[in-house]
C-alpha atoms as a PDB file:
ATOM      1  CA  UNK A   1     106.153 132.851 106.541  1.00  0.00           C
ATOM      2  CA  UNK A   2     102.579 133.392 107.429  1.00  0.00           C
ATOM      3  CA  UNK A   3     100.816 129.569 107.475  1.00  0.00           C
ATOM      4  CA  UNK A   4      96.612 130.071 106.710  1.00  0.00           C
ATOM      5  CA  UNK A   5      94.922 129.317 109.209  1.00  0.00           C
ATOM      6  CA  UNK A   6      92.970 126.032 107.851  1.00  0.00           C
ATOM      7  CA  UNK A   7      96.646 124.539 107.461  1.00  0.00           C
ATOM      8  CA  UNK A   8      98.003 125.680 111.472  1.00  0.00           C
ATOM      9  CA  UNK A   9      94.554 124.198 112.427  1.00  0.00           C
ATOM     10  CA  UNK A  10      95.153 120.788 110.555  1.00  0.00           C
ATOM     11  CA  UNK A  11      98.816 120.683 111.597  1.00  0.00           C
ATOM     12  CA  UNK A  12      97.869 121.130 115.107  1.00  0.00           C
ATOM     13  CA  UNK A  13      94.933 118.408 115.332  1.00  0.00           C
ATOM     14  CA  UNK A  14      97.500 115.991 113.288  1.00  0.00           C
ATOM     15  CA  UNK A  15     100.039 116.253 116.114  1.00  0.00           C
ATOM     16  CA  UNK A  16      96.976 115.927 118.831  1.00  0.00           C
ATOM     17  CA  UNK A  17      96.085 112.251 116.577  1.00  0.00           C
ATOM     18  CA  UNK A  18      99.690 111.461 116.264  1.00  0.00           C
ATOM     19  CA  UNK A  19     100.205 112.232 120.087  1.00  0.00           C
ATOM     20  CA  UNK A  20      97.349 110.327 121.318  1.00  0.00           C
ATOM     21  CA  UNK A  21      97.774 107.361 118.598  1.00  0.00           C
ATOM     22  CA  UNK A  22     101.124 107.269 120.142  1.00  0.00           C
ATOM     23  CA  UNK A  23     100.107 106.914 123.625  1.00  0.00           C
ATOM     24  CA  UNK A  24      97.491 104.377 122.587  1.00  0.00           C
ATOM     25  CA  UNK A  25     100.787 102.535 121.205  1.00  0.00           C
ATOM     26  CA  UNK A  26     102.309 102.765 123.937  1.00  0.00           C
ATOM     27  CA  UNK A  27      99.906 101.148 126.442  1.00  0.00           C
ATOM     28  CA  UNK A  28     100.943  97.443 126.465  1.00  0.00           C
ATOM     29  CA  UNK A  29     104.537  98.482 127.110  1.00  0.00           C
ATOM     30  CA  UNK A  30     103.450 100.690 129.785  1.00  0.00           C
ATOM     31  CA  UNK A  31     101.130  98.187 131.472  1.00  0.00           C
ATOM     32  CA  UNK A  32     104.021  95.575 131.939  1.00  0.00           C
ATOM     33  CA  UNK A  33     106.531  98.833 132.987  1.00  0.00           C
ATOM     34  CA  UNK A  34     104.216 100.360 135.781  1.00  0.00           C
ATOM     35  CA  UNK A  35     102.685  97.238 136.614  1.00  0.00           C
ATOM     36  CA  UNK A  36     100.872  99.044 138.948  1.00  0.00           C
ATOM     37  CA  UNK A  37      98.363 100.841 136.359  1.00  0.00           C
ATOM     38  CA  UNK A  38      95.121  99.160 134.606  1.00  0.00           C
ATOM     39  CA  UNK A  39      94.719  98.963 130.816  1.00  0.00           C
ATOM     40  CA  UNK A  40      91.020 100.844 131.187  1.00  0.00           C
ATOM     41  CA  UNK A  41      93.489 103.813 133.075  1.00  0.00           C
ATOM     42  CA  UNK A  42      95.500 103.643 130.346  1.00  0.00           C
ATOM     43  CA  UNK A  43      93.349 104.009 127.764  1.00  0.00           C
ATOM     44  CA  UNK A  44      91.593 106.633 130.078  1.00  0.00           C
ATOM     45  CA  UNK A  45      95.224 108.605 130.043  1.00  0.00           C
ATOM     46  CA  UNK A  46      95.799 108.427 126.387  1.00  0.00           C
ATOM     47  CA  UNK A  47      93.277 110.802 125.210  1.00  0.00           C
ATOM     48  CA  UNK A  48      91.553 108.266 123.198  1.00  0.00           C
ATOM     49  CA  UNK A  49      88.127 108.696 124.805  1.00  0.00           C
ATOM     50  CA  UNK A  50      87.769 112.389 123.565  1.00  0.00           C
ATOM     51  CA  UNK A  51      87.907 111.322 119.870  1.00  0.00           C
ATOM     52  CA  UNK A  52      88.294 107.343 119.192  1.00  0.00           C
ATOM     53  CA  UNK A  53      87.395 107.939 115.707  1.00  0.00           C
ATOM     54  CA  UNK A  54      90.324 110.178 115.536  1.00  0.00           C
ATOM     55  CA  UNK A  55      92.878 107.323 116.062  1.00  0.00           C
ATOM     56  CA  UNK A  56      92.775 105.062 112.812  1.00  0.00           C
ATOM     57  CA  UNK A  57      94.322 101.910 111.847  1.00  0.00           C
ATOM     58  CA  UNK A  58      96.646 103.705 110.086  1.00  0.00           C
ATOM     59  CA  UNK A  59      97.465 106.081 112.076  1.00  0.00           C
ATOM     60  CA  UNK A  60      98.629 103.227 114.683  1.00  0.00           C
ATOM     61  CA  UNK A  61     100.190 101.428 112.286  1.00  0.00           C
ATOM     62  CA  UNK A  62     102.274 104.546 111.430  1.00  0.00           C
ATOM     63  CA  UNK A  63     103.716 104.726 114.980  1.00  0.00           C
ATOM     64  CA  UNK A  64     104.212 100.847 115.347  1.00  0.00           C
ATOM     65  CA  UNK A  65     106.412 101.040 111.887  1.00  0.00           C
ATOM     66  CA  UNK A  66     108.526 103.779 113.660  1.00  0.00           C
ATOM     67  CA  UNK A  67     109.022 102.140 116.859  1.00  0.00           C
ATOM     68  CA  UNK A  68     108.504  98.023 115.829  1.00  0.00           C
ATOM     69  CA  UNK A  69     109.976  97.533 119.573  1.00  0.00           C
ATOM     70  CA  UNK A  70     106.579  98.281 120.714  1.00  0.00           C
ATOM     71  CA  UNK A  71     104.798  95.183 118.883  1.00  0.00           C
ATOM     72  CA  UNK A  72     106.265  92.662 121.445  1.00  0.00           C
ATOM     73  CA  UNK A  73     104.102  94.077 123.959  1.00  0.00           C
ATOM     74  CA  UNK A  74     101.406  93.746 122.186  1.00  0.00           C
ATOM     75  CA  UNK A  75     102.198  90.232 121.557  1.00  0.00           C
ATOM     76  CA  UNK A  76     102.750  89.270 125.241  1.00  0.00           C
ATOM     77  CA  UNK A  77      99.326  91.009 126.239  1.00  0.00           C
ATOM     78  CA  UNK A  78      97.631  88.740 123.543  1.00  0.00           C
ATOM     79  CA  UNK A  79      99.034  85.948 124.580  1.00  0.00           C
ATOM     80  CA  UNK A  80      98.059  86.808 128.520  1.00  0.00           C
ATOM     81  CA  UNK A  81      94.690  86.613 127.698  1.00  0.00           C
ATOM     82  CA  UNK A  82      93.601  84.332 124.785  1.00  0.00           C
ATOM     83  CA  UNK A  83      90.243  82.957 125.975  1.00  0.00           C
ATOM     84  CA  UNK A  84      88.604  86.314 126.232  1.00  0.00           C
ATOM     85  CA  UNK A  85      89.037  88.650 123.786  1.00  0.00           C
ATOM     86  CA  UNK A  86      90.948  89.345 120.283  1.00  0.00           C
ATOM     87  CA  UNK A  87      94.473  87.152 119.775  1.00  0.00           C
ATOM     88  CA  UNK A  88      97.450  88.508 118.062  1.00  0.00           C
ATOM     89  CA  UNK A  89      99.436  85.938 115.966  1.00  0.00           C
ATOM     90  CA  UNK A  90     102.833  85.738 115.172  1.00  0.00           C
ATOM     91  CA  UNK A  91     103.851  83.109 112.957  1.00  0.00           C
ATOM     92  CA  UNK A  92     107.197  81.095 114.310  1.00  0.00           C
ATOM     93  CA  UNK A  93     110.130  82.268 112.517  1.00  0.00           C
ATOM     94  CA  UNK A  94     108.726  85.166 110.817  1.00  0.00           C
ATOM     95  CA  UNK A  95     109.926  88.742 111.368  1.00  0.00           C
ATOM     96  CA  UNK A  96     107.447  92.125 111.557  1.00  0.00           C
ATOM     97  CA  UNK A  97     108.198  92.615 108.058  1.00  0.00           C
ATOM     98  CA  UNK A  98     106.757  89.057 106.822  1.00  0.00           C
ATOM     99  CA  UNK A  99     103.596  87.220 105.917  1.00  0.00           C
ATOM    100  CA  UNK A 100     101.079  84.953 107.756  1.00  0.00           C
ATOM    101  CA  UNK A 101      99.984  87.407 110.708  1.00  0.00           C
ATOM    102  CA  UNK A 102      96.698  86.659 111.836  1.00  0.00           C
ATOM    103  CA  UNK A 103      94.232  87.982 114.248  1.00  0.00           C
ATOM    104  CA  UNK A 104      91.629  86.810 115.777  1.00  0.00           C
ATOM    105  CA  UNK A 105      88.518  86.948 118.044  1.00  0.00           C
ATOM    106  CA  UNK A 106      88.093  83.534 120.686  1.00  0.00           C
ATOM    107  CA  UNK A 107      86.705  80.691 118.529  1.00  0.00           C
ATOM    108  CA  UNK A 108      87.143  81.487 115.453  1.00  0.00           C
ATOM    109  CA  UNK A 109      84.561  83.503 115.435  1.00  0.00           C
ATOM    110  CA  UNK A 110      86.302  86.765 113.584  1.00  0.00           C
ATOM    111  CA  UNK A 111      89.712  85.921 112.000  1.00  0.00           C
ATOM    112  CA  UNK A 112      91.806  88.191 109.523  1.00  0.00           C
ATOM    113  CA  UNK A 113      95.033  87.520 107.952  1.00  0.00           C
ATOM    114  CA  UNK A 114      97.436  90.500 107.692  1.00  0.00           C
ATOM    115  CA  UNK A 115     100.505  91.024 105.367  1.00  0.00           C
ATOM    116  CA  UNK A 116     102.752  91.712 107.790  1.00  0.00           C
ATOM    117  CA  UNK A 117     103.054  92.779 111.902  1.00  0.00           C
ATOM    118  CA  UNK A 118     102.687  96.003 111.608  1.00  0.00           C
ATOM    119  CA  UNK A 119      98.909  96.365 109.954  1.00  0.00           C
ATOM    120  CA  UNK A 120      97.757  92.662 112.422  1.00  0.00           C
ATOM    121  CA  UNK A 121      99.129  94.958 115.488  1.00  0.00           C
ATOM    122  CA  UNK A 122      97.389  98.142 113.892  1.00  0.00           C
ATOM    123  CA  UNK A 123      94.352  96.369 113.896  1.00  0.00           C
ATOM    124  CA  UNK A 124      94.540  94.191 116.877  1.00  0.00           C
ATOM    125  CA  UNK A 125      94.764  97.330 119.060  1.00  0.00           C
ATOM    126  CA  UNK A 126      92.124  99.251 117.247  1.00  0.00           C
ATOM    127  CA  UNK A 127      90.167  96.137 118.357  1.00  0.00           C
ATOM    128  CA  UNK A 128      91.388  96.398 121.929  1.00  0.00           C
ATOM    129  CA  UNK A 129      91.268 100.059 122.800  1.00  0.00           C
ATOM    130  CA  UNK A 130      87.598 100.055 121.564  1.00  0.00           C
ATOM    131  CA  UNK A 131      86.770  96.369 123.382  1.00  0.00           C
ATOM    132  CA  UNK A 132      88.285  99.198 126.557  1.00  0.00           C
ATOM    133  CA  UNK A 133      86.535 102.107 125.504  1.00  0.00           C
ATOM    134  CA  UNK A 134      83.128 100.208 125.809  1.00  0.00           C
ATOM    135  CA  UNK A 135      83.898  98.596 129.145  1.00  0.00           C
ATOM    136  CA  UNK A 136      84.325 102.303 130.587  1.00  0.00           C
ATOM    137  CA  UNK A 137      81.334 103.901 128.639  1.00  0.00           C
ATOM    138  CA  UNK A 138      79.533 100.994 130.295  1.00  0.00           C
ATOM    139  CA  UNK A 139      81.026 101.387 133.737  1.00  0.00           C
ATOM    140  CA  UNK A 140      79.746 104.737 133.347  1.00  0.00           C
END
């Protein structure tokens, strides 16, 4: 079956997005694996830099629906460093699946309420891995 080329051309930069949204995914769990690796090299590794507007709540959301395991990370990186950037909230006794997620920048300042994990960890990493991507494009 001969695929048009428009449609082997959109299939291919999918998988590049799903590939790299995956990776960006990833990067919590990673940092606490290697322990030996920054989050700005992650986020430098991930392919994220060549087209952050690529990567999409959604699609991250996607991935952490298909692999909930990597949430937790997410979680524990929040919770590392509260005072200076975005906070992930879980609320006690509450599963990935249920209500009262919040996120939210130091202060106050910026708070959202999700419907469930997986769109407050979407968004909370969105937040992240462009709070990352500005700290290298100004280290540049």
């Amino acid at each position: 079956m001969n695929i048009p080329v428009g449609r082997k051309r959109s299939a291919i930069f999918k998988t590049m997005e799903q590939s790299i949204a995956e990776a960006v995914c990833r990067m919590a769990t990673e940092y606490y694996r290697l322990r030996t690796v920054s989050m700005l090299d992650l986020t430098k590794s991930s392919g994220y830099l060549q087209d952050p507007d690529a990567v999409t709540e959604e699609a991250l959301e996607e991935v952490l629906r298909a692999n909930p395991e990597l949430i937790s990370s997410w979680l524990n990186l929040s919770d590392a460093r509260t005072r200076y950037g975005w906070c992930l909230s879980k609320p006690h006794g509450v599963g990935y699946e249920g209500d009262g997620w919040v996120v939210e920048y130091p202060n106050g300042k910026k708070k959202r309420h999700f419907p469930d994990g997986f769109t407050a960890c979407a968004f909370y990493v969105k937040q992240e891995i462009e709070c990352y991507r500005e700290l290298i494009s100004d280290a540049s």
